[in-house]
C-alpha atoms as a PDB file:
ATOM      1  CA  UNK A   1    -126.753  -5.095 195.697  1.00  0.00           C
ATOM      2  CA  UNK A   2    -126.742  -9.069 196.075  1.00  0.00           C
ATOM      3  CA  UNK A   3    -129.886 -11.246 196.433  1.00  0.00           C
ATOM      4  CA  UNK A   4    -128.473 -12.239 199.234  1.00  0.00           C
ATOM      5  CA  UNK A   5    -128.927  -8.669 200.621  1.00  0.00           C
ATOM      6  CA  UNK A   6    -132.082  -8.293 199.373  1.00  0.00           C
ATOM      7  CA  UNK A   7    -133.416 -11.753 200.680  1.00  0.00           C
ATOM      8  CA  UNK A   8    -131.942 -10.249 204.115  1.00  0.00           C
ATOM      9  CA  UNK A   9    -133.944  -6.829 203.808  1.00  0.00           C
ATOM     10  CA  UNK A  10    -137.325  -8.435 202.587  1.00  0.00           C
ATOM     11  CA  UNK A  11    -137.342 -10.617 205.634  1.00  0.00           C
ATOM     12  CA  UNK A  12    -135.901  -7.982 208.300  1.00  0.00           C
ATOM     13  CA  UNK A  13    -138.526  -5.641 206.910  1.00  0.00           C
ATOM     14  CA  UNK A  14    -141.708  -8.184 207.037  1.00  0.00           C
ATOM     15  CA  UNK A  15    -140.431  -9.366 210.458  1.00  0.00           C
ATOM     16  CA  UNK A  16    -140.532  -5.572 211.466  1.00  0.00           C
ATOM     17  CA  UNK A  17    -143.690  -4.618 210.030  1.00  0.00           C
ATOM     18  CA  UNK A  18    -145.649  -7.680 211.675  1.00  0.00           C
ATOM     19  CA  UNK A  19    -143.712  -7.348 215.392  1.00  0.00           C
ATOM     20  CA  UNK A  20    -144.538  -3.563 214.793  1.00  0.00           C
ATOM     21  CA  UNK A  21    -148.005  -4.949 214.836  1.00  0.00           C
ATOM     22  CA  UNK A  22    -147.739  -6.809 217.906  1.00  0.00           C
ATOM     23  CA  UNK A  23    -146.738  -3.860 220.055  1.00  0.00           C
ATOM     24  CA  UNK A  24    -149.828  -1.265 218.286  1.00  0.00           C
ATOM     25  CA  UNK A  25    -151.826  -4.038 219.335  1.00  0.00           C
ATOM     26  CA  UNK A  26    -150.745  -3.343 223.612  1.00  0.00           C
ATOM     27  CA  UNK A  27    -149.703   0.656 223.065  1.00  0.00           C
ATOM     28  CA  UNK A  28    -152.931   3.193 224.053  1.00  0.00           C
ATOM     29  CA  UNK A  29    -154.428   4.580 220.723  1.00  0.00           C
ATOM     30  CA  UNK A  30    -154.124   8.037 221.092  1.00  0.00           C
ATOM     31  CA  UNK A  31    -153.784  10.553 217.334  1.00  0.00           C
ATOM     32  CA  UNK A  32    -149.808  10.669 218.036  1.00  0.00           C
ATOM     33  CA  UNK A  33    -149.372   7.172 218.820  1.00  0.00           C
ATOM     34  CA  UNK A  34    -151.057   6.250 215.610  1.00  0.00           C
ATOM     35  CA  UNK A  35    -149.277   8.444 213.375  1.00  0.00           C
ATOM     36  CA  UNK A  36    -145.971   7.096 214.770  1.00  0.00           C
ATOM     37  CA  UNK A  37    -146.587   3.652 214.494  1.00  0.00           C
ATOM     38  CA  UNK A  38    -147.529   4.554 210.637  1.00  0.00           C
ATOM     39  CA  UNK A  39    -144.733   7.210 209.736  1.00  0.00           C
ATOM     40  CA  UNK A  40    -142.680   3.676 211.678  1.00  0.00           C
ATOM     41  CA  UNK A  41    -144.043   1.537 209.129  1.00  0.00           C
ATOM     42  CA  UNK A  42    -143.359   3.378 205.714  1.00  0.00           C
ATOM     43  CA  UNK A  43    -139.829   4.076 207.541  1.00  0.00           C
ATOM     44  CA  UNK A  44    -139.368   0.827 207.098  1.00  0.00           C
ATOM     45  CA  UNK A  45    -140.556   0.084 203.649  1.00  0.00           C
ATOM     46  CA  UNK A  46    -138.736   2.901 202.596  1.00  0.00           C
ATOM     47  CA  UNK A  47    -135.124   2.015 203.735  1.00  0.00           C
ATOM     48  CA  UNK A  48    -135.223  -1.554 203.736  1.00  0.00           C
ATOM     49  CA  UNK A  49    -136.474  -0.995 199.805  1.00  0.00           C
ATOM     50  CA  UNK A  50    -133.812   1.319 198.943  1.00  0.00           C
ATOM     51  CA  UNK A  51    -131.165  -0.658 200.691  1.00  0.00           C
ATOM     52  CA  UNK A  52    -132.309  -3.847 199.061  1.00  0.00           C
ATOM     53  CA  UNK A  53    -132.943  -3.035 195.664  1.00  0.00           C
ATOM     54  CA  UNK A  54    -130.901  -2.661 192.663  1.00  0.00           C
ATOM     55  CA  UNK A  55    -130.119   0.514 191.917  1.00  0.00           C
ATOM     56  CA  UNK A  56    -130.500  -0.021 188.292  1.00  0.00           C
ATOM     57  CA  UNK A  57    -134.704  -0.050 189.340  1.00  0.00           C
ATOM     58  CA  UNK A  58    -133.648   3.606 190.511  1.00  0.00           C
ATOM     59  CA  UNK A  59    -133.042   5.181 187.624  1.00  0.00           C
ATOM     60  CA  UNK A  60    -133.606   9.245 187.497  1.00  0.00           C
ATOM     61  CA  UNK A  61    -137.195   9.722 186.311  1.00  0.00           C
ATOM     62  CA  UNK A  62    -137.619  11.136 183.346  1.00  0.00           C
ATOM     63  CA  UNK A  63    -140.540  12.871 181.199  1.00  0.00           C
ATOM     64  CA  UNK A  64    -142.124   9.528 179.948  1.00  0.00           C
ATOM     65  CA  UNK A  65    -141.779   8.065 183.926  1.00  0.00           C
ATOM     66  CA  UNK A  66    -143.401  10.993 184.587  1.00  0.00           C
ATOM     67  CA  UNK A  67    -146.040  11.199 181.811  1.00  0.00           C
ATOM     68  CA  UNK A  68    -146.901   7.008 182.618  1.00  0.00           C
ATOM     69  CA  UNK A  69    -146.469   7.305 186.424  1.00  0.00           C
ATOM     70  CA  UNK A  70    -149.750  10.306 186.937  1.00  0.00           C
ATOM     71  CA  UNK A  71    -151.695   8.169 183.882  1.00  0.00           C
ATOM     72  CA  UNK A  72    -151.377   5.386 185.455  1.00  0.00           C
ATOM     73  CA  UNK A  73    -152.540   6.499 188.880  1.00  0.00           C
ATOM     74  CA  UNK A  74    -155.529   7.867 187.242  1.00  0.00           C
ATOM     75  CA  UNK A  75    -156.444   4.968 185.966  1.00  0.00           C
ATOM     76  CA  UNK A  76    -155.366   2.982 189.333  1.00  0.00           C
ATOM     77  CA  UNK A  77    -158.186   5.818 191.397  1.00  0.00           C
ATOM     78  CA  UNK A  78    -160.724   4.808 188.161  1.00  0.00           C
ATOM     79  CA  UNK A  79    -159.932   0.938 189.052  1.00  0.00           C
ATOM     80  CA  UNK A  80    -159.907   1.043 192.935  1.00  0.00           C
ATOM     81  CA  UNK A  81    -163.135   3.561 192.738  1.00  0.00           C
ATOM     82  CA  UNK A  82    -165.293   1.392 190.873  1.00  0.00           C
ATOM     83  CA  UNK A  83    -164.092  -1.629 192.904  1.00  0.00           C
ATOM     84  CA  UNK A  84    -164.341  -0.427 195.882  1.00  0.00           C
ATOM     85  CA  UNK A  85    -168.116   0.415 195.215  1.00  0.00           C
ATOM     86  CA  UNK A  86    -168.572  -3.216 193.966  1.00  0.00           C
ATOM     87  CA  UNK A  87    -166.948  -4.710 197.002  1.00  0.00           C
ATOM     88  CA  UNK A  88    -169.450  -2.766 199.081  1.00  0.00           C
ATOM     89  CA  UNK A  89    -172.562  -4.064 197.082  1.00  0.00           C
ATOM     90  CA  UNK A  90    -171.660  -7.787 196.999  1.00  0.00           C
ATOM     91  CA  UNK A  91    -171.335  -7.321 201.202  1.00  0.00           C
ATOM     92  CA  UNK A  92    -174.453  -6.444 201.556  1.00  0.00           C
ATOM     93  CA  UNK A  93    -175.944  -8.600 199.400  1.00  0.00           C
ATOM     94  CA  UNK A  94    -174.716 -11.441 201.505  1.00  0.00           C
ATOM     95  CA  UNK A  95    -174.558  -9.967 204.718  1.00  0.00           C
ATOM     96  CA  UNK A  96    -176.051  -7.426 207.175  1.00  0.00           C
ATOM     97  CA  UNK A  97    -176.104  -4.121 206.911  1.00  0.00           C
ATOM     98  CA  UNK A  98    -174.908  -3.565 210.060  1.00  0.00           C
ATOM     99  CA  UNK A  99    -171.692  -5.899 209.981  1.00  0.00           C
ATOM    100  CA  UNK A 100    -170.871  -4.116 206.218  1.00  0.00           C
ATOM    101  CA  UNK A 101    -171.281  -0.500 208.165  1.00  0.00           C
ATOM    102  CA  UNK A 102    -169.055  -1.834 210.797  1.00  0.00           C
ATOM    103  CA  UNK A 103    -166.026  -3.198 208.198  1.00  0.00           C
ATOM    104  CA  UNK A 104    -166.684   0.254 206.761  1.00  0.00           C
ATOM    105  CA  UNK A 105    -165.877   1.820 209.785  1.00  0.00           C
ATOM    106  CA  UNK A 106    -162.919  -0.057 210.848  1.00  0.00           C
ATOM    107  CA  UNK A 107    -161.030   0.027 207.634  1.00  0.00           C
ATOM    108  CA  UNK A 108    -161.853   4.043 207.693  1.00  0.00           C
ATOM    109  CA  UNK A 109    -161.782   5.027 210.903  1.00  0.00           C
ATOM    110  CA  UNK A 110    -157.856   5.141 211.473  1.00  0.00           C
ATOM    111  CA  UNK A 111    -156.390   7.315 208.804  1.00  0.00           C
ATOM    112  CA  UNK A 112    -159.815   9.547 209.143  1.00  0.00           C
ATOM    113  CA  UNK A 113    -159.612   9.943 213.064  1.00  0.00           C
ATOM    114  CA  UNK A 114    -156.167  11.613 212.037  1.00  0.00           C
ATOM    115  CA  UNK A 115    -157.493  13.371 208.907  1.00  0.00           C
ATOM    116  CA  UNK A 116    -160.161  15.180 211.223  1.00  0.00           C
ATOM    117  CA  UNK A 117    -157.878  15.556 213.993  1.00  0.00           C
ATOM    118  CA  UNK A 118    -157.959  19.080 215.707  1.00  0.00           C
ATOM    119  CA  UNK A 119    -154.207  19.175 215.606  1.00  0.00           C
ATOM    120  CA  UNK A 120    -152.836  20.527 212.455  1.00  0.00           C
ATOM    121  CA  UNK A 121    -149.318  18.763 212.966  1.00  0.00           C
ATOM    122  CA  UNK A 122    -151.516  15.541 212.913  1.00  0.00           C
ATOM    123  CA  UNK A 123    -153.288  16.219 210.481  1.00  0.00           C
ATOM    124  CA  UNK A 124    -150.383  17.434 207.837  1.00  0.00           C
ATOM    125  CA  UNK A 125    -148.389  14.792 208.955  1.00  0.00           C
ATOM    126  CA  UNK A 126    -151.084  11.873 208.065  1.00  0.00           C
ATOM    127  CA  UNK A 127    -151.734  13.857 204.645  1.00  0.00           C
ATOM    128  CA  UNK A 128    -148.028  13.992 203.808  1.00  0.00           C
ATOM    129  CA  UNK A 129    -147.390   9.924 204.607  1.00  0.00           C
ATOM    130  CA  UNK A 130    -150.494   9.655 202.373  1.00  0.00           C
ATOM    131  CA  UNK A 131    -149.337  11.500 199.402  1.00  0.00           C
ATOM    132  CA  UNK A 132    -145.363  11.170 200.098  1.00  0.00           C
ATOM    133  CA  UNK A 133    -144.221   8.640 202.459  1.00  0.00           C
ATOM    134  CA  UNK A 134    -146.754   5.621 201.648  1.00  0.00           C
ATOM    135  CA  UNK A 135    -146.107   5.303 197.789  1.00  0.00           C
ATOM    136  CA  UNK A 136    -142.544   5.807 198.313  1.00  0.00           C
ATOM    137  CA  UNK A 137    -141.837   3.080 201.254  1.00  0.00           C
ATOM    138  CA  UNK A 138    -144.479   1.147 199.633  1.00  0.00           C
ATOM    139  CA  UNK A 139    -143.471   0.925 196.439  1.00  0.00           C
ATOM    140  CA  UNK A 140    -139.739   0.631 196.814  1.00  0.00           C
ATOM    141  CA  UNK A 141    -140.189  -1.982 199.549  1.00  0.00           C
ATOM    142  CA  UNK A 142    -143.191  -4.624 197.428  1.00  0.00           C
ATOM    143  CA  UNK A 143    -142.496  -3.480 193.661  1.00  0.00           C
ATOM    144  CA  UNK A 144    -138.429  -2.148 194.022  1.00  0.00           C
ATOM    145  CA  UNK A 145    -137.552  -5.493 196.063  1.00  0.00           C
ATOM    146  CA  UNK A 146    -140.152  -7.864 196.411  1.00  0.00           C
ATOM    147  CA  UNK A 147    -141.473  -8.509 192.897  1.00  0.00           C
ATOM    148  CA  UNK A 148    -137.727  -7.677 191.630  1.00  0.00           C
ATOM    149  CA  UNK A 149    -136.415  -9.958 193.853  1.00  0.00           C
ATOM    150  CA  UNK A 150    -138.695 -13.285 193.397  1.00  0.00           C
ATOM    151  CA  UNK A 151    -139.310 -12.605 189.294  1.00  0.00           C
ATOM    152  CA  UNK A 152    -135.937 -14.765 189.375  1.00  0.00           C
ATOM    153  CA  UNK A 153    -137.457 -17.814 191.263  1.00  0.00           C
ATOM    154  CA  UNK A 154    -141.022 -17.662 190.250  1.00  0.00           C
ATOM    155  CA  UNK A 155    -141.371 -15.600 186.943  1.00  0.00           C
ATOM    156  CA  UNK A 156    -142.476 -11.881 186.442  1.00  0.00           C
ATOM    157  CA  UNK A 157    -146.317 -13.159 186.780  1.00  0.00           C
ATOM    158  CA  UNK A 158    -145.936 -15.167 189.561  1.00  0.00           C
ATOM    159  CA  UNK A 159    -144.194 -12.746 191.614  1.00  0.00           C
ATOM    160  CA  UNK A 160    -146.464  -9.742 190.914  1.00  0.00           C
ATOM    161  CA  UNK A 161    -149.094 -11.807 192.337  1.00  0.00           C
ATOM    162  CA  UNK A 162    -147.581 -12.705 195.154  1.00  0.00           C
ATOM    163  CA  UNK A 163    -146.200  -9.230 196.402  1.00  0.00           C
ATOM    164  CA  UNK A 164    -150.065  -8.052 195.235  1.00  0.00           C
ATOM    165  CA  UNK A 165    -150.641 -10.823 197.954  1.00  0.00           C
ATOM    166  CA  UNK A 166    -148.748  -9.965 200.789  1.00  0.00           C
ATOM    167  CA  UNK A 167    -149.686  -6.190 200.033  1.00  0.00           C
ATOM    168  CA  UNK A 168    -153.059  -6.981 200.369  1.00  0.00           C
ATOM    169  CA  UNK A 169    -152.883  -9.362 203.478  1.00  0.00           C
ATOM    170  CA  UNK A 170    -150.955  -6.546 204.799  1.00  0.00           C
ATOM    171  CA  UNK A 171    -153.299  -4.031 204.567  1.00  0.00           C
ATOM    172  CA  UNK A 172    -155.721  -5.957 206.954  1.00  0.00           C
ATOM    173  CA  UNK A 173    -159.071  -5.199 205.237  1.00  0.00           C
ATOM    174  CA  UNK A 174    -161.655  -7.165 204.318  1.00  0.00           C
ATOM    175  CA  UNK A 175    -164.102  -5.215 202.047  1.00  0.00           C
ATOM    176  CA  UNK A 176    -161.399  -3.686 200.157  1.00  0.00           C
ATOM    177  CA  UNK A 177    -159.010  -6.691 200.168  1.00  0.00           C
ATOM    178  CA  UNK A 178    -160.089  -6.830 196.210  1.00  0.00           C
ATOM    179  CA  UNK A 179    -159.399  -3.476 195.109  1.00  0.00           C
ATOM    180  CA  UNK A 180    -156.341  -3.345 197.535  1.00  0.00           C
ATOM    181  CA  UNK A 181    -154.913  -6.837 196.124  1.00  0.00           C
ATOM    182  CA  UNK A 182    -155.906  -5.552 191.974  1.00  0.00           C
ATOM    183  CA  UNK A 183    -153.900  -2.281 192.527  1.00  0.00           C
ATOM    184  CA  UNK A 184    -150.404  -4.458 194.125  1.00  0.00           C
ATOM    185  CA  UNK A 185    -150.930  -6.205 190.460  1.00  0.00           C
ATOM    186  CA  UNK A 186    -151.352  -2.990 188.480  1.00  0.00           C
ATOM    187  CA  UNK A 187    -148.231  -1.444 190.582  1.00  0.00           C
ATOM    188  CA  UNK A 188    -146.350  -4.995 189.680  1.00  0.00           C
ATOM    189  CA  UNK A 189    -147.305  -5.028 186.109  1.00  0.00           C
ATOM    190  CA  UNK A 190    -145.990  -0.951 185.949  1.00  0.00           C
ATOM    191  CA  UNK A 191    -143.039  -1.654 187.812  1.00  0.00           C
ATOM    192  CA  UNK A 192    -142.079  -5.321 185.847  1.00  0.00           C
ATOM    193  CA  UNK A 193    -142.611  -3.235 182.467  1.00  0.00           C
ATOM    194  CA  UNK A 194    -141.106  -0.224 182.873  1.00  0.00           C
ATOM    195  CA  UNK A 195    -138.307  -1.461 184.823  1.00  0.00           C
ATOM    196  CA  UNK A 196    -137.932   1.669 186.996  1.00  0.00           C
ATOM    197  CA  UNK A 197    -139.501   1.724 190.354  1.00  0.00           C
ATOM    198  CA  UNK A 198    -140.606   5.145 189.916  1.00  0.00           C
ATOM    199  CA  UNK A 199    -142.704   4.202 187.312  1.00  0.00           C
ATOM    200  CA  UNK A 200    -145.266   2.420 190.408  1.00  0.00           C
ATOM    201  CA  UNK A 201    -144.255   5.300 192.935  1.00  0.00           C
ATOM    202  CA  UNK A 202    -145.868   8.195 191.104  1.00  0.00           C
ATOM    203  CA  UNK A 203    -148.838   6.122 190.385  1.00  0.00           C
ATOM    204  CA  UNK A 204    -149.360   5.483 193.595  1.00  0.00           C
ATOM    205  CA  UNK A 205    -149.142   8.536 194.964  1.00  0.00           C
ATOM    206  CA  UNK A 206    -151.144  10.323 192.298  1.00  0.00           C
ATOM    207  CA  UNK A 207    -153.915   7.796 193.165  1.00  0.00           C
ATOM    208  CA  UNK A 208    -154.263   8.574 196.705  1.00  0.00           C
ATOM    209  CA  UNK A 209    -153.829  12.677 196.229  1.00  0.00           C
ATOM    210  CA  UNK A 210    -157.323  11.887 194.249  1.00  0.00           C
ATOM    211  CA  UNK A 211    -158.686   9.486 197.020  1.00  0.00           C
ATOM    212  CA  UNK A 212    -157.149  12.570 199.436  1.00  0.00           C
ATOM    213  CA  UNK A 213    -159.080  15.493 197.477  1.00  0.00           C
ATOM    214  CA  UNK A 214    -162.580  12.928 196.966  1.00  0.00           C
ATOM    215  CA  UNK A 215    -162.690  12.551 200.644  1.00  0.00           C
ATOM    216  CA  UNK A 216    -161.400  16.637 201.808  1.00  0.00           C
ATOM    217  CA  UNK A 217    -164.599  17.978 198.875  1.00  0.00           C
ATOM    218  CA  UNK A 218    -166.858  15.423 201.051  1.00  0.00           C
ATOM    219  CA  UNK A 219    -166.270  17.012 204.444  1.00  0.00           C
END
Protein backbone atom coordinates (compact mmCIF):
# COMPACT_ATOMS: atom_id res chain seq x y z
CA UNK A 1 0.00 0.00 0.00
CA UNK A 2 1.26 3.64 -1.03
CA UNK A 3 1.05 6.75 1.22
CA UNK A 4 -0.67 8.03 -1.28
CA UNK A 5 -3.44 5.44 -0.56
CA UNK A 6 -3.27 5.78 2.83
CA UNK A 7 -3.36 9.71 2.81
CA UNK A 8 -6.63 8.95 0.59
CA UNK A 9 -8.23 6.49 3.28
CA UNK A 10 -7.34 8.68 6.42
CA UNK A 11 -9.15 11.57 4.88
CA UNK A 12 -12.21 9.57 3.21
CA UNK A 13 -12.57 7.94 6.60
CA UNK A 14 -12.44 11.32 8.89
CA UNK A 15 -14.67 13.00 6.25
CA UNK A 16 -17.11 9.97 6.83
CA UNK A 17 -17.00 9.75 10.42
CA UNK A 18 -17.70 13.64 10.94
CA UNK A 19 -20.64 13.85 7.93
CA UNK A 20 -21.83 10.58 9.74
CA UNK A 21 -22.17 12.99 12.56
CA UNK A 22 -24.06 15.51 10.82
CA UNK A 23 -26.90 13.22 9.81
CA UNK A 24 -27.14 11.41 13.82
CA UNK A 25 -27.44 14.87 14.64
CA UNK A 26 -31.23 15.22 12.30
CA UNK A 27 -32.09 11.14 12.44
CA UNK A 28 -34.78 10.29 15.58
CA UNK A 29 -32.76 8.53 18.43
CA UNK A 30 -34.40 5.47 18.79
CA UNK A 31 -32.02 1.95 20.37
CA UNK A 32 -31.70 0.72 16.54
CA UNK A 33 -30.88 3.92 15.09
CA UNK A 34 -28.10 4.31 17.55
CA UNK A 35 -26.57 1.07 17.21
CA UNK A 36 -26.44 1.58 13.41
CA UNK A 37 -24.97 4.77 13.31
CA UNK A 38 -22.16 3.09 15.73
CA UNK A 39 -21.75 -0.50 14.10
CA UNK A 40 -21.54 2.55 10.76
CA UNK A 41 -18.76 4.12 12.42
CA UNK A 42 -16.32 1.19 13.42
CA UNK A 43 -17.35 -0.05 9.72
CA UNK A 44 -15.54 2.54 8.74
CA UNK A 45 -12.49 2.53 10.87
CA UNK A 46 -12.24 -0.91 10.22
CA UNK A 47 -12.00 -0.99 6.34
CA UNK A 48 -10.60 2.21 5.63
CA UNK A 49 -7.66 0.92 8.29
CA UNK A 50 -7.17 -2.31 6.69
CA UNK A 51 -7.27 -0.90 3.23
CA UNK A 52 -4.83 1.81 4.13
CA UNK A 53 -2.32 0.25 6.09
CA UNK A 54 0.68 -1.70 5.38
CA UNK A 55 0.26 -5.02 5.64
CA UNK A 56 3.57 -5.54 7.15
CA UNK A 57 1.63 -3.77 10.59
CA UNK A 58 -0.61 -7.01 10.03
CA UNK A 59 1.45 -9.51 10.85
CA UNK A 60 -0.21 -12.97 12.31
CA UNK A 61 -0.24 -12.55 16.10
CA UNK A 62 1.71 -14.58 17.85
CA UNK A 63 2.19 -15.80 21.65
CA UNK A 64 4.24 -12.68 22.79
CA UNK A 65 1.41 -10.27 20.74
CA UNK A 66 -0.75 -12.12 22.63
CA UNK A 67 0.97 -12.27 26.05
CA UNK A 68 1.73 -8.00 25.62
CA UNK A 69 -1.64 -7.23 23.95
CA UNK A 70 -4.11 -8.63 27.41
CA UNK A 71 -1.03 -7.02 29.79
CA UNK A 72 -1.22 -4.17 28.32
CA UNK A 73 -4.98 -3.70 28.41
CA UNK A 74 -4.82 -4.41 32.01
CA UNK A 75 -2.75 -1.93 32.65
CA UNK A 76 -4.66 0.52 30.04
CA UNK A 77 -8.31 -0.41 32.50
CA UNK A 78 -5.68 0.34 35.73
CA UNK A 79 -4.71 3.79 33.83
CA UNK A 80 -8.17 4.89 32.46
CA UNK A 81 -9.81 3.69 36.02
CA UNK A 82 -7.82 5.77 38.16
CA UNK A 83 -8.10 8.67 35.68
CA UNK A 84 -11.27 8.61 35.12
CA UNK A 85 -11.95 8.94 38.97
CA UNK A 86 -9.50 11.93 39.02
CA UNK A 87 -11.18 13.65 36.14
CA UNK A 88 -14.41 13.41 38.11
CA UNK A 89 -12.89 15.00 41.36
CA UNK A 90 -11.10 17.97 39.74
CA UNK A 91 -14.92 18.75 38.06
CA UNK A 92 -16.35 19.14 40.96
CA UNK A 93 -13.95 20.89 42.60
CA UNK A 94 -14.36 23.65 40.11
CA UNK A 95 -17.75 23.29 39.16
CA UNK A 96 -21.30 22.30 40.21
CA UNK A 97 -22.41 19.30 41.08
CA UNK A 98 -25.12 19.37 39.00
CA UNK A 99 -23.32 20.34 35.59
CA UNK A 100 -20.52 17.31 36.57
CA UNK A 101 -23.79 14.84 37.06
CA UNK A 102 -25.03 16.09 33.81
CA UNK A 103 -21.44 15.47 31.68
CA UNK A 104 -21.72 12.18 33.55
CA UNK A 105 -24.82 11.45 32.09
CA UNK A 106 -24.28 12.45 28.61
CA UNK A 107 -21.01 10.74 28.05
CA UNK A 108 -22.88 7.47 29.67
CA UNK A 109 -26.09 7.57 28.69
CA UNK A 110 -25.67 6.31 24.94
CA UNK A 111 -23.83 3.06 25.04
CA UNK A 112 -25.87 2.34 28.53
CA UNK A 113 -29.43 3.14 27.04
CA UNK A 114 -28.35 0.17 24.65
CA UNK A 115 -26.62 -1.92 27.35
CA UNK A 116 -30.05 -1.90 29.35
CA UNK A 117 -32.08 -2.15 26.38
CA UNK A 118 -35.03 -4.72 26.63
CA UNK A 119 -34.06 -6.11 23.28
CA UNK A 120 -31.48 -8.75 23.45
CA UNK A 121 -30.36 -8.21 19.68
CA UNK A 122 -29.56 -4.62 20.98
CA UNK A 123 -28.12 -5.38 23.60
CA UNK A 124 -25.56 -8.26 22.17
CA UNK A 125 -25.00 -6.24 19.38
CA UNK A 126 -23.70 -3.01 21.49
CA UNK A 127 -21.64 -5.62 23.73
CA UNK A 128 -20.05 -7.25 20.69
CA UNK A 129 -18.96 -3.60 18.93
CA UNK A 130 -17.65 -3.01 22.48
CA UNK A 131 -15.48 -5.96 22.89
CA UNK A 132 -14.99 -6.79 18.96
CA UNK A 133 -15.77 -4.20 16.52
CA UNK A 134 -14.47 -0.91 18.44
CA UNK A 135 -10.78 -2.05 19.15
CA UNK A 136 -10.57 -3.54 15.84
CA UNK A 137 -11.89 -0.44 13.55
CA UNK A 138 -10.33 1.67 16.10
CA UNK A 139 -7.18 0.53 16.26
CA UNK A 140 -6.48 -0.35 12.67
CA UNK A 141 -7.95 2.97 11.53
CA UNK A 142 -5.76 5.68 14.43
CA UNK A 143 -2.72 3.25 15.38
CA UNK A 144 -2.58 0.81 11.85
CA UNK A 145 -2.82 4.12 9.59
CA UNK A 146 -2.81 7.21 11.31
CA UNK A 147 0.22 7.14 13.61
CA UNK A 148 1.93 4.74 10.84
CA UNK A 149 1.21 7.01 8.35
CA UNK A 150 2.38 10.60 9.85
CA UNK A 151 5.58 8.93 12.01
CA UNK A 152 7.20 9.73 8.44
CA UNK A 153 6.39 13.54 8.47
CA UNK A 154 6.35 14.30 12.10
CA UNK A 155 8.35 11.56 14.05
CA UNK A 156 7.03 8.47 16.06
CA UNK A 157 6.30 11.01 19.14
CA UNK A 158 4.75 13.53 17.36
CA UNK A 159 2.39 11.43 15.59
CA UNK A 160 1.24 9.31 18.57
CA UNK A 161 0.17 12.47 20.00
CA UNK A 162 -1.58 13.63 17.43
CA UNK A 163 -3.74 10.47 16.50
CA UNK A 164 -4.13 10.36 20.69
CA UNK A 165 -5.56 13.86 19.63
CA UNK A 166 -7.94 13.34 17.10
CA UNK A 167 -9.02 10.07 19.06
CA UNK A 168 -9.83 12.02 21.83
CA UNK A 169 -11.57 15.04 20.04
CA UNK A 170 -13.39 12.29 18.44
CA UNK A 171 -14.77 10.78 21.21
CA UNK A 172 -16.70 14.05 22.14
CA UNK A 173 -16.32 13.98 25.96
CA UNK A 174 -15.35 16.31 28.20
CA UNK A 175 -14.73 14.70 31.66
CA UNK A 176 -13.01 11.84 30.21
CA UNK A 177 -11.23 13.71 27.37
CA UNK A 178 -7.95 12.97 29.72
CA UNK A 179 -8.15 9.41 30.23
CA UNK A 180 -9.59 9.02 26.62
CA UNK A 181 -6.60 11.20 25.05
CA UNK A 182 -3.69 9.10 27.70
CA UNK A 183 -5.00 5.69 26.41
CA UNK A 184 -4.68 6.94 22.19
CA UNK A 185 -0.87 7.53 23.57
CA UNK A 186 -0.52 4.20 25.37
CA UNK A 187 -2.23 2.43 22.13
CA UNK A 188 0.45 4.67 19.96
CA UNK A 189 3.38 3.91 22.08
CA UNK A 190 2.21 -0.21 21.85
CA UNK A 191 1.57 0.00 18.35
CA UNK A 192 5.01 2.32 17.36
CA UNK A 193 7.03 -0.40 19.50
CA UNK A 194 5.83 -3.46 18.66
CA UNK A 195 5.29 -2.70 15.15
CA UNK A 196 2.21 -4.93 14.74
CA UNK A 197 -1.16 -3.41 14.99
CA UNK A 198 -2.42 -6.21 16.90
CA UNK A 199 -0.26 -5.47 19.52
CA UNK A 200 -2.90 -2.06 20.36
CA UNK A 201 -6.04 -4.18 19.19
CA UNK A 202 -5.98 -6.77 21.94
CA UNK A 203 -5.25 -4.15 24.43
CA UNK A 204 -7.95 -2.41 23.63
CA UNK A 205 -10.33 -4.77 23.63
CA UNK A 206 -9.19 -6.51 26.79
CA UNK A 207 -9.62 -3.06 28.43
CA UNK A 208 -13.14 -2.53 27.67
CA UNK A 209 -14.26 -6.47 28.35
CA UNK A 210 -13.05 -5.21 32.05
CA UNK A 211 -14.87 -1.75 31.78
CA UNK A 212 -17.86 -4.26 30.21
CA UNK A 213 -17.78 -6.81 33.31
CA UNK A 214 -17.16 -3.51 36.10
CA UNK A 215 -20.28 -2.00 34.81
CA UNK A 216 -22.63 -5.70 34.14
CA UNK A 217 -21.37 -6.72 38.38
CA UNK A 218 -22.82 -3.01 39.09
CA UNK A 219 -26.31 -3.57 37.71
Amino acid sequence: MTRLDGLFWAFFVLGAVLLTGLVAGILPQSEEIRLALLFWQQLLFAVGGYLGVRKEVLRRPDRNVYTCGALSGLGLFAVNTVLGFLSVQVALRFLEYDLVQNLIFRERVGVEMLLTSNKPLIVLGTTLLLTIGAPLGEELFFRGLLVDLWKESLGAKQAVFVVALVFAFLHFYVLQFIPVLLSGLILGILFVHSENVFVPILAHAVANILVLVIWLSGL
